[in-house]
PDB file of N, CA and C in Angstrom:
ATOM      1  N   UNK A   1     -50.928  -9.820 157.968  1.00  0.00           N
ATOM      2  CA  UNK A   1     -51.089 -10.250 159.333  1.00  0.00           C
ATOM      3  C   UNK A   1     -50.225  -9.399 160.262  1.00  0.00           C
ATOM      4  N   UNK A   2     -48.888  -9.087 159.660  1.00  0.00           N
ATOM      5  CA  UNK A   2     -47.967  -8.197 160.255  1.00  0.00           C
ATOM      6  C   UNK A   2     -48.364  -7.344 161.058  1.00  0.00           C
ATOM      7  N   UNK A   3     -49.181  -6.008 159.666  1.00  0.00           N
ATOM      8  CA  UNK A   3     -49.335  -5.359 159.752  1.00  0.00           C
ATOM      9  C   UNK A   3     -50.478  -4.914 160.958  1.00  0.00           C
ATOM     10  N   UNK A   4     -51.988  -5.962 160.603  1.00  0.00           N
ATOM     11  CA  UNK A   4     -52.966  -6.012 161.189  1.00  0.00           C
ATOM     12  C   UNK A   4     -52.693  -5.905 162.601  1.00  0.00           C
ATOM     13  N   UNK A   5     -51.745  -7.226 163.140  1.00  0.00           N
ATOM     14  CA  UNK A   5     -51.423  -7.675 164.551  1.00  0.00           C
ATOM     15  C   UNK A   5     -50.590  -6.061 164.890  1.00  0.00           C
ATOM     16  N   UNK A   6     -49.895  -5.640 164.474  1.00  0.00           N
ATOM     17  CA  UNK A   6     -49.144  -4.305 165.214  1.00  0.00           C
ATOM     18  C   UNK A   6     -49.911  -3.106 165.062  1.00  0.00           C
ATOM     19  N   UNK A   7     -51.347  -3.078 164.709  1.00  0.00           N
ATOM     20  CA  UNK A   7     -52.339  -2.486 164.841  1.00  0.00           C
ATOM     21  C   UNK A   7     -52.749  -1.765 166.933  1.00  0.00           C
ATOM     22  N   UNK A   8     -52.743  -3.338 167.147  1.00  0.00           N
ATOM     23  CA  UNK A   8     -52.925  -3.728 168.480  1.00  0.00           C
ATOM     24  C   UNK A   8     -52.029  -2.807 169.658  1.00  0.00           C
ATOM     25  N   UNK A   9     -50.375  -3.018 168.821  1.00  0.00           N
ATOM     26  CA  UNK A   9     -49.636  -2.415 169.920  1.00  0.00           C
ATOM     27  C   UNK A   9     -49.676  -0.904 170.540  1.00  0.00           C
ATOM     28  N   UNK A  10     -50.088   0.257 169.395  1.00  0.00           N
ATOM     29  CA  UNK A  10     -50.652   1.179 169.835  1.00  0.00           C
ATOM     30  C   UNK A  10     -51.406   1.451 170.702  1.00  0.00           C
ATOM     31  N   UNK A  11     -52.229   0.941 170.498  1.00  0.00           N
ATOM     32  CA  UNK A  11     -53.451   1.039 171.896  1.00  0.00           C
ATOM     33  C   UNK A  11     -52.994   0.293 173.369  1.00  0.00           C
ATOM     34  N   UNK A  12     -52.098  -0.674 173.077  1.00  0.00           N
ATOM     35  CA  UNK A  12     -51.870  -1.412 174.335  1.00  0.00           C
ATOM     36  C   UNK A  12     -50.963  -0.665 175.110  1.00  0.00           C
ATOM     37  N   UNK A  13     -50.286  -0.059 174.000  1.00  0.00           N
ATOM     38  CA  UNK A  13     -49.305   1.100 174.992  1.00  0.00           C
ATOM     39  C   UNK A  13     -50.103   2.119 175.611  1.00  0.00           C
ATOM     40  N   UNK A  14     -50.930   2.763 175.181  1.00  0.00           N
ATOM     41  CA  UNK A  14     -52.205   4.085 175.347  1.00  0.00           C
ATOM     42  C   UNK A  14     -52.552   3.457 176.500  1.00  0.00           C
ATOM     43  N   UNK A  15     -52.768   2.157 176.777  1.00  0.00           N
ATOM     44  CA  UNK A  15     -53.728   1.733 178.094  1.00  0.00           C
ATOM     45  C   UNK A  15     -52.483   1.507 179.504  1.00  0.00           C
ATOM     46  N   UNK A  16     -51.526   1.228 179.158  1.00  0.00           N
ATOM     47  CA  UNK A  16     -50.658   1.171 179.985  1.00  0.00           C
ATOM     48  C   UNK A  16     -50.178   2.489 180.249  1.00  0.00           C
ATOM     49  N   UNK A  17     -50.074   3.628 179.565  1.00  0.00           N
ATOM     50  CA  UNK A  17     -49.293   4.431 179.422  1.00  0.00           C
ATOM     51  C   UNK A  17     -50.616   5.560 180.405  1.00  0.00           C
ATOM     52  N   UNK A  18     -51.732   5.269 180.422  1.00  0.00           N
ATOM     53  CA  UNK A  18     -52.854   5.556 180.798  1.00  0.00           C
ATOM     54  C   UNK A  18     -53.358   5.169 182.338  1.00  0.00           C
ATOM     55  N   UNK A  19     -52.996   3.939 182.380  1.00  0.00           N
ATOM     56  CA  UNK A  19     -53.385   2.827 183.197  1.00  0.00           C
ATOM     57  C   UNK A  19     -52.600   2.989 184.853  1.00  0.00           C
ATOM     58  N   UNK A  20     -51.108   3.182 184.338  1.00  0.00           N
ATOM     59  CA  UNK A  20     -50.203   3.512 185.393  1.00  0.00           C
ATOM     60  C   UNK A  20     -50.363   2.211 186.126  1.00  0.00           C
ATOM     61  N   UNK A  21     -50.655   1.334 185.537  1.00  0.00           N
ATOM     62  CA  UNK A  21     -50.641  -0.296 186.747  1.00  0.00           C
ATOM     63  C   UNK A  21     -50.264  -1.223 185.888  1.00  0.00           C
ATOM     64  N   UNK A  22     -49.447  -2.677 186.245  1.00  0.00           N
ATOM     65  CA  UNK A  22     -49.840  -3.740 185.909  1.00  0.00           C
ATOM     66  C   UNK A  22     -51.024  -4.450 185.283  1.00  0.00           C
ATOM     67  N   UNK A  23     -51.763  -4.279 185.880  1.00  0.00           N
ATOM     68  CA  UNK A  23     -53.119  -5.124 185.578  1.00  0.00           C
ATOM     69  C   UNK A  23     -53.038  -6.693 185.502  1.00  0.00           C
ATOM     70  N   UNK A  24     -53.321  -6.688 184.584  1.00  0.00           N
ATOM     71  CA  UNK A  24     -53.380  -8.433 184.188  1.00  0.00           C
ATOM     72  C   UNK A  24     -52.564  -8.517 183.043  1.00  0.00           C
ATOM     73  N   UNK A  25     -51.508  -7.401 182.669  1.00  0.00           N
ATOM     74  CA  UNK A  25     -50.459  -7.499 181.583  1.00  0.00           C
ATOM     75  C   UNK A  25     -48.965  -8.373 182.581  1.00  0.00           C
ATOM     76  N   UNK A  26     -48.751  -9.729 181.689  1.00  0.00           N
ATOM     77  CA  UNK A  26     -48.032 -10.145 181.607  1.00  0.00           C
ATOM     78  C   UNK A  26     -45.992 -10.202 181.383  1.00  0.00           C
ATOM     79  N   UNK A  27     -45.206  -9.429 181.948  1.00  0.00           N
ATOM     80  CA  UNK A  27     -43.962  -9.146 181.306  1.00  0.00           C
ATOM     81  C   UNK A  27     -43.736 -10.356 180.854  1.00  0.00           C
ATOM     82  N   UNK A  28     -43.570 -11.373 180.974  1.00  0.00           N
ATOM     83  CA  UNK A  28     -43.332 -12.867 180.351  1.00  0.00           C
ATOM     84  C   UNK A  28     -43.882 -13.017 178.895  1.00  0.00           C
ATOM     85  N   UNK A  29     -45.024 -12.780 178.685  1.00  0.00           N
ATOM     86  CA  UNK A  29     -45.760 -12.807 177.695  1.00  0.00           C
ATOM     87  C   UNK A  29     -45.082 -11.375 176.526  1.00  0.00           C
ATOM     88  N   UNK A  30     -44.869 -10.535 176.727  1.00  0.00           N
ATOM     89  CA  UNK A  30     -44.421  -9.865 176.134  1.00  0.00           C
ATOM     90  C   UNK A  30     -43.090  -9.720 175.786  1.00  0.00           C
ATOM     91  N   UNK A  31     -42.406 -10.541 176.802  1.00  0.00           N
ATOM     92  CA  UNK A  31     -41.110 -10.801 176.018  1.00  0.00           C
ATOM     93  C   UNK A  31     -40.740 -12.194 175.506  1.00  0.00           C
ATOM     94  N   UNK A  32     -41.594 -12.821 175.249  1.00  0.00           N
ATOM     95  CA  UNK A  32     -42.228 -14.083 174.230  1.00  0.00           C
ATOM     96  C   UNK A  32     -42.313 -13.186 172.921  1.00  0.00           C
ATOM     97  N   UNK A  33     -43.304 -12.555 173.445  1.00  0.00           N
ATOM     98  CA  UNK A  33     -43.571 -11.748 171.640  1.00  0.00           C
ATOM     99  C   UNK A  33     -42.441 -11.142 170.871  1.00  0.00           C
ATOM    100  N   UNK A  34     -41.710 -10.459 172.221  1.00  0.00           N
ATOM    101  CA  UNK A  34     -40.580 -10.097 171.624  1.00  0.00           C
ATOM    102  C   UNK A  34     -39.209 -10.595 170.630  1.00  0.00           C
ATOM    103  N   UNK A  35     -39.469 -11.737 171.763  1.00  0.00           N
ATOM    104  CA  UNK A  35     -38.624 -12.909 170.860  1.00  0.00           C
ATOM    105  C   UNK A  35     -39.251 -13.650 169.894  1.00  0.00           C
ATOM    106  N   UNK A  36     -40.407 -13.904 169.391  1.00  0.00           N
ATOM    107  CA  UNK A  36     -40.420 -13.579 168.731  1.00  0.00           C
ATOM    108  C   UNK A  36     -40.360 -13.153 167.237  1.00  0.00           C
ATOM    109  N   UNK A  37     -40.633 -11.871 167.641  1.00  0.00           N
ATOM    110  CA  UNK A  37     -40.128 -10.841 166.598  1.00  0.00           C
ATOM    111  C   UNK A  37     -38.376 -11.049 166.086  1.00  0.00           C
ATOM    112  N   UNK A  38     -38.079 -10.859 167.225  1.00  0.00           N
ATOM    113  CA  UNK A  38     -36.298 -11.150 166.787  1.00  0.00           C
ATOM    114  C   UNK A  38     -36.122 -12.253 165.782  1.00  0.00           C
ATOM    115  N   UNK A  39     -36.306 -13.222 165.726  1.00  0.00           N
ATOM    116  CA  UNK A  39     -36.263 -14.536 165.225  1.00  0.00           C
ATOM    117  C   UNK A  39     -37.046 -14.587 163.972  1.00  0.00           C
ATOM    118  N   UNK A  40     -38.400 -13.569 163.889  1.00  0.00           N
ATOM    119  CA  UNK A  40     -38.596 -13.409 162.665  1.00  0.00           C
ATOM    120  C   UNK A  40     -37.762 -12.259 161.755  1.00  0.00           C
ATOM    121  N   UNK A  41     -37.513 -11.532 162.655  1.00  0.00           N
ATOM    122  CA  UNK A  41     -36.321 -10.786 161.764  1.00  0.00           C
ATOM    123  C   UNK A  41     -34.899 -11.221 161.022  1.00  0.00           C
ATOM    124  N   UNK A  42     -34.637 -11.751 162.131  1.00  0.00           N
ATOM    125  CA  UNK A  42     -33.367 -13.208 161.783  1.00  0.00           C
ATOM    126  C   UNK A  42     -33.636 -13.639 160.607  1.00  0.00           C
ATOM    127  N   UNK A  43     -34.603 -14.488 160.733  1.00  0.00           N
ATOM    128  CA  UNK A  43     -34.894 -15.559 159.614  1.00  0.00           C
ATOM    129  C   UNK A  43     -35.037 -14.278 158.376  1.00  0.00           C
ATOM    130  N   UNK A  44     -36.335 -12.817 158.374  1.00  0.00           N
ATOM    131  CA  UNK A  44     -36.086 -12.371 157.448  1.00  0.00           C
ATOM    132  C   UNK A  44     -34.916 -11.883 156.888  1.00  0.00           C
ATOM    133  N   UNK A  45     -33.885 -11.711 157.874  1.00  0.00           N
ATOM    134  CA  UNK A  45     -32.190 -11.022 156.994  1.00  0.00           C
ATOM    135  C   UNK A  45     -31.884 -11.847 156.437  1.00  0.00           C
ATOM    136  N   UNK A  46     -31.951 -13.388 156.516  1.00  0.00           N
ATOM    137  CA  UNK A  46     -31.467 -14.546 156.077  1.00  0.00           C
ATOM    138  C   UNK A  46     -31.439 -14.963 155.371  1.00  0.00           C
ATOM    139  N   UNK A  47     -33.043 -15.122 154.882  1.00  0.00           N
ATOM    140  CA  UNK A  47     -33.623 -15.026 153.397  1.00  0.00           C
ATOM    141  C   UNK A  47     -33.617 -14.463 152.591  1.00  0.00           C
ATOM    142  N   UNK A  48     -34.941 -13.815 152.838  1.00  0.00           N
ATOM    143  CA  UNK A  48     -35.500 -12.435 151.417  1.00  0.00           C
ATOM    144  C   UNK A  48     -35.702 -11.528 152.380  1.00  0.00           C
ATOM    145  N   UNK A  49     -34.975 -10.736 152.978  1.00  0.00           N
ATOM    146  CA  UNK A  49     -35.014  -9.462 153.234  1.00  0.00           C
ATOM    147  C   UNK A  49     -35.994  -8.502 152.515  1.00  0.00           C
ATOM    148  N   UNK A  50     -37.318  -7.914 152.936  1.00  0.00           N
ATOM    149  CA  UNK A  50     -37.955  -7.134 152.208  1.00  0.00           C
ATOM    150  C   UNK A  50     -38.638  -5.931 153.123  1.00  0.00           C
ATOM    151  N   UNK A  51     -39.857  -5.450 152.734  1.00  0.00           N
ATOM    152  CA  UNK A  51     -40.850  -4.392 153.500  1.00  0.00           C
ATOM    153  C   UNK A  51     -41.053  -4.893 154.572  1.00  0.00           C
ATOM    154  N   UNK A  52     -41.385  -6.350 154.853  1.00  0.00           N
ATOM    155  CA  UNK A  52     -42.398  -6.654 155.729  1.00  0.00           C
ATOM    156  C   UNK A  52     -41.304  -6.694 156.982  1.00  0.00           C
ATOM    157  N   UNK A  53     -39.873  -6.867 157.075  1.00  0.00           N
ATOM    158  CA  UNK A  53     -38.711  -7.079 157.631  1.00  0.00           C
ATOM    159  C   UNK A  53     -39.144  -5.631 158.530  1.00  0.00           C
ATOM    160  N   UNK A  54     -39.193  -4.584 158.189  1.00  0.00           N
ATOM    161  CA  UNK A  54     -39.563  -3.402 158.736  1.00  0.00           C
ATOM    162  C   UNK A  54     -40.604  -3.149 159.569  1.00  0.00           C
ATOM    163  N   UNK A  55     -41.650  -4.168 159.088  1.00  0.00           N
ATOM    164  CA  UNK A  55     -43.059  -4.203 160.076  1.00  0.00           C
ATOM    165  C   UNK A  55     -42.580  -4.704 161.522  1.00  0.00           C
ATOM    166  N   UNK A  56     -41.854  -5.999 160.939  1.00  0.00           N
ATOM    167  CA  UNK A  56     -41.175  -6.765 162.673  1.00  0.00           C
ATOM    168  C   UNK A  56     -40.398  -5.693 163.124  1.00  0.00           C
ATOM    169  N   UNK A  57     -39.533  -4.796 162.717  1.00  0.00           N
ATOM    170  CA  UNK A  57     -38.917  -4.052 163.324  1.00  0.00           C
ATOM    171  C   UNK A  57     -39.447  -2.913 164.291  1.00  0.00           C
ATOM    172  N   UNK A  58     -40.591  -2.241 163.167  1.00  0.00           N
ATOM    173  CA  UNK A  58     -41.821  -1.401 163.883  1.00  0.00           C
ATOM    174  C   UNK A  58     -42.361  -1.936 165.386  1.00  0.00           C
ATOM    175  N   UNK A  59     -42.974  -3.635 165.024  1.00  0.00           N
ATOM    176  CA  UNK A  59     -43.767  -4.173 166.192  1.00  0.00           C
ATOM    177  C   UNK A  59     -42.781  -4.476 167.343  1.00  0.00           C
ATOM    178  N   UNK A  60     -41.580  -4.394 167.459  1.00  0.00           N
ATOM    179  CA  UNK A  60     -40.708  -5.162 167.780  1.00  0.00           C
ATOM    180  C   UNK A  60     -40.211  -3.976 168.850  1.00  0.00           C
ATOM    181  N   UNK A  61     -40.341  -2.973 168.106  1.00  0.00           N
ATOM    182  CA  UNK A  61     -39.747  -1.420 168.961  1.00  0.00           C
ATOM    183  C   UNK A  61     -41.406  -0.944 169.782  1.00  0.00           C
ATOM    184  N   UNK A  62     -42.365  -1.701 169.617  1.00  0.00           N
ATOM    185  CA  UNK A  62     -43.670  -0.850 170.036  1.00  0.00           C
ATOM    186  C   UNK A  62     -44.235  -2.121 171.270  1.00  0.00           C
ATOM    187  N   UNK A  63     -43.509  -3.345 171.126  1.00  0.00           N
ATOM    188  CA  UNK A  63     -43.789  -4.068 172.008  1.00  0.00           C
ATOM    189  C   UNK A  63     -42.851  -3.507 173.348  1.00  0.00           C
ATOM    190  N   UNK A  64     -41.310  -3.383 172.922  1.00  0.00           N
ATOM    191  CA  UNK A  64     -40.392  -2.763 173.899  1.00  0.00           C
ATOM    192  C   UNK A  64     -40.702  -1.772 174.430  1.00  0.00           C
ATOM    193  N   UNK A  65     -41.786  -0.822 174.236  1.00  0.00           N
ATOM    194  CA  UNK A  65     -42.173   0.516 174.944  1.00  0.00           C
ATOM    195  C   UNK A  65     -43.580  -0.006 175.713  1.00  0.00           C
ATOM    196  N   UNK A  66     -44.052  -0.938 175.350  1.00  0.00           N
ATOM    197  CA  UNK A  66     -44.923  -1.466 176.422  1.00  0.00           C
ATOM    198  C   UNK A  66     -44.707  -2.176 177.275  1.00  0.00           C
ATOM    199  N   UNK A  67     -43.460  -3.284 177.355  1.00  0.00           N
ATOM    200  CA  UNK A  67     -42.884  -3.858 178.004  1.00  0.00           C
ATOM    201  C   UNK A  67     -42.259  -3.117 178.984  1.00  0.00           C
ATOM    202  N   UNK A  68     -41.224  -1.321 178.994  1.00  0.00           N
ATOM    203  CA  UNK A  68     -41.068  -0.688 179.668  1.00  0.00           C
ATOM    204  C   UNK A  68     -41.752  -0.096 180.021  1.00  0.00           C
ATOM    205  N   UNK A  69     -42.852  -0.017 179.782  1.00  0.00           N
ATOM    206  CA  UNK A  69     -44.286   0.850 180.496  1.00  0.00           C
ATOM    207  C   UNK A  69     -44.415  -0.605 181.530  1.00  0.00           C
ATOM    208  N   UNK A  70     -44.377  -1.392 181.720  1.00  0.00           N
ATOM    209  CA  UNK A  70     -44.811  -2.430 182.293  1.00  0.00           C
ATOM    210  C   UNK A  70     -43.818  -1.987 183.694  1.00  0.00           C
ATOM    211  N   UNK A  71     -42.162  -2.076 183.101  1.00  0.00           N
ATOM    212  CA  UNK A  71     -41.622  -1.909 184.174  1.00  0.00           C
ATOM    213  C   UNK A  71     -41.888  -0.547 184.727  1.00  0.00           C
ATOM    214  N   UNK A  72     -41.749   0.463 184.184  1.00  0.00           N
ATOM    215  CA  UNK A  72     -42.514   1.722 185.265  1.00  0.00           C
ATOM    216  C   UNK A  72     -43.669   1.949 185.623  1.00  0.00           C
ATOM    217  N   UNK A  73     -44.769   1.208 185.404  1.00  0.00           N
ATOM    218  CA  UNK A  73     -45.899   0.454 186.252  1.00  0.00           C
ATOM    219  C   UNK A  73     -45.484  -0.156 187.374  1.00  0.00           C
ATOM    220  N   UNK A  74     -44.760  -0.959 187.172  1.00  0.00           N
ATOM    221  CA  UNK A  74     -44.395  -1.893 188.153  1.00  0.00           C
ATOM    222  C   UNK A  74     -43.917  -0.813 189.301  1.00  0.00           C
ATOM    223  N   UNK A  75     -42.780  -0.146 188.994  1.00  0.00           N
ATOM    224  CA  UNK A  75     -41.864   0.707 189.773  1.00  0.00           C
ATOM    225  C   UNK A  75     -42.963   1.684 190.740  1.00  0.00           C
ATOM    226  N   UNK A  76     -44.175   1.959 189.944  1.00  0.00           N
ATOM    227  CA  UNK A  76     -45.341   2.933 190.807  1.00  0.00           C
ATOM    228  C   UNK A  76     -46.322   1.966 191.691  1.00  0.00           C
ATOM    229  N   UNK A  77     -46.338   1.075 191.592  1.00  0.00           N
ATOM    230  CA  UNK A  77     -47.384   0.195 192.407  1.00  0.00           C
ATOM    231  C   UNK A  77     -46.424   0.060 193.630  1.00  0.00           C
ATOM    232  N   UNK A  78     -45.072  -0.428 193.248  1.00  0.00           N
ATOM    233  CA  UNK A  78     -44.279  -0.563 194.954  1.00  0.00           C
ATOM    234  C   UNK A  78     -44.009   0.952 195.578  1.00  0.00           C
ATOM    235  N   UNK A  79     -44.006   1.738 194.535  1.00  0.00           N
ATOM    236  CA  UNK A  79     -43.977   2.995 195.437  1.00  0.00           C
ATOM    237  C   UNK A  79     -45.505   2.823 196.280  1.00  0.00           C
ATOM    238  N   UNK A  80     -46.452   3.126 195.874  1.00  0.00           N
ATOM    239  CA  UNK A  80     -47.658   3.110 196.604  1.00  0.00           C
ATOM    240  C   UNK A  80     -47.639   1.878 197.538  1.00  0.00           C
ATOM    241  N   UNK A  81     -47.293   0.613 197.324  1.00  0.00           N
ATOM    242  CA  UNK A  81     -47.561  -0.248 198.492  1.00  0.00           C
ATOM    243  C   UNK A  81     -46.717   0.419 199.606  1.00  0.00           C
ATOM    244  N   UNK A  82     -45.657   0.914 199.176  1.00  0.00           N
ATOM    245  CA  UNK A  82     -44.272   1.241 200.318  1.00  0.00           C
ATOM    246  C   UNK A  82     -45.246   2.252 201.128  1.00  0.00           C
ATOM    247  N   UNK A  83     -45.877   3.357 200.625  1.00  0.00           N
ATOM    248  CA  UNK A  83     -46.331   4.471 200.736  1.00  0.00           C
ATOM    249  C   UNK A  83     -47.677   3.881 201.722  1.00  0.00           C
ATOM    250  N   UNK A  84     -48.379   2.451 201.518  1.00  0.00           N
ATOM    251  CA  UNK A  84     -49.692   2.448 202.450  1.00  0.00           C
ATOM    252  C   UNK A  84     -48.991   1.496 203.821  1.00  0.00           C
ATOM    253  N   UNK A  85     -48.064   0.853 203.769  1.00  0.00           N
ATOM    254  CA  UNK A  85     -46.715  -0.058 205.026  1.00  0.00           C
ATOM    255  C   UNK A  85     -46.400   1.079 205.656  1.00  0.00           C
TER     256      UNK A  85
END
């Protein structure tokens, strides 16, 4: 499931990273996911530490580069509103 679900984050970055806007992407929502991830990492050091501990780590670093694509989205839309005021 890990694996499958961080399938996703690639492309979501490509569209943001593409997109240069907000859209209908959520920062709230993504730092839900983020957390998360943390908490499943937690719990995995806690336990049984294994492979899959690495997947959360992977998804966890690929959500954070979309989440900052979010904020330098953000940062280009107020340039342009500033730019049409």
């Amino acid at each position: 499931m890990v694996v499958l679900f961080g399938v996703s984050w690639p492309l979501s970055i490509y569209k943001s990273a593409k997109a240069r806007t907000t859209g209908s992407k959520s920062i709230w929502f993504l730092l839900a996911i983020m957390l998360g991830y943390v908490c499943g990492i937690v719990y995995k050091l806690m336990t049984t530490p294994n492979y899959v501990t690495y997947f959360y780590i992977l998804n966890l670093c690929m959500v954070g580069a979309d989440a900052g694509l979010w904020f330098r989205n953000r940062a280009i839309e107020k340039r342009a509103e500033k730019l049409k005021s």
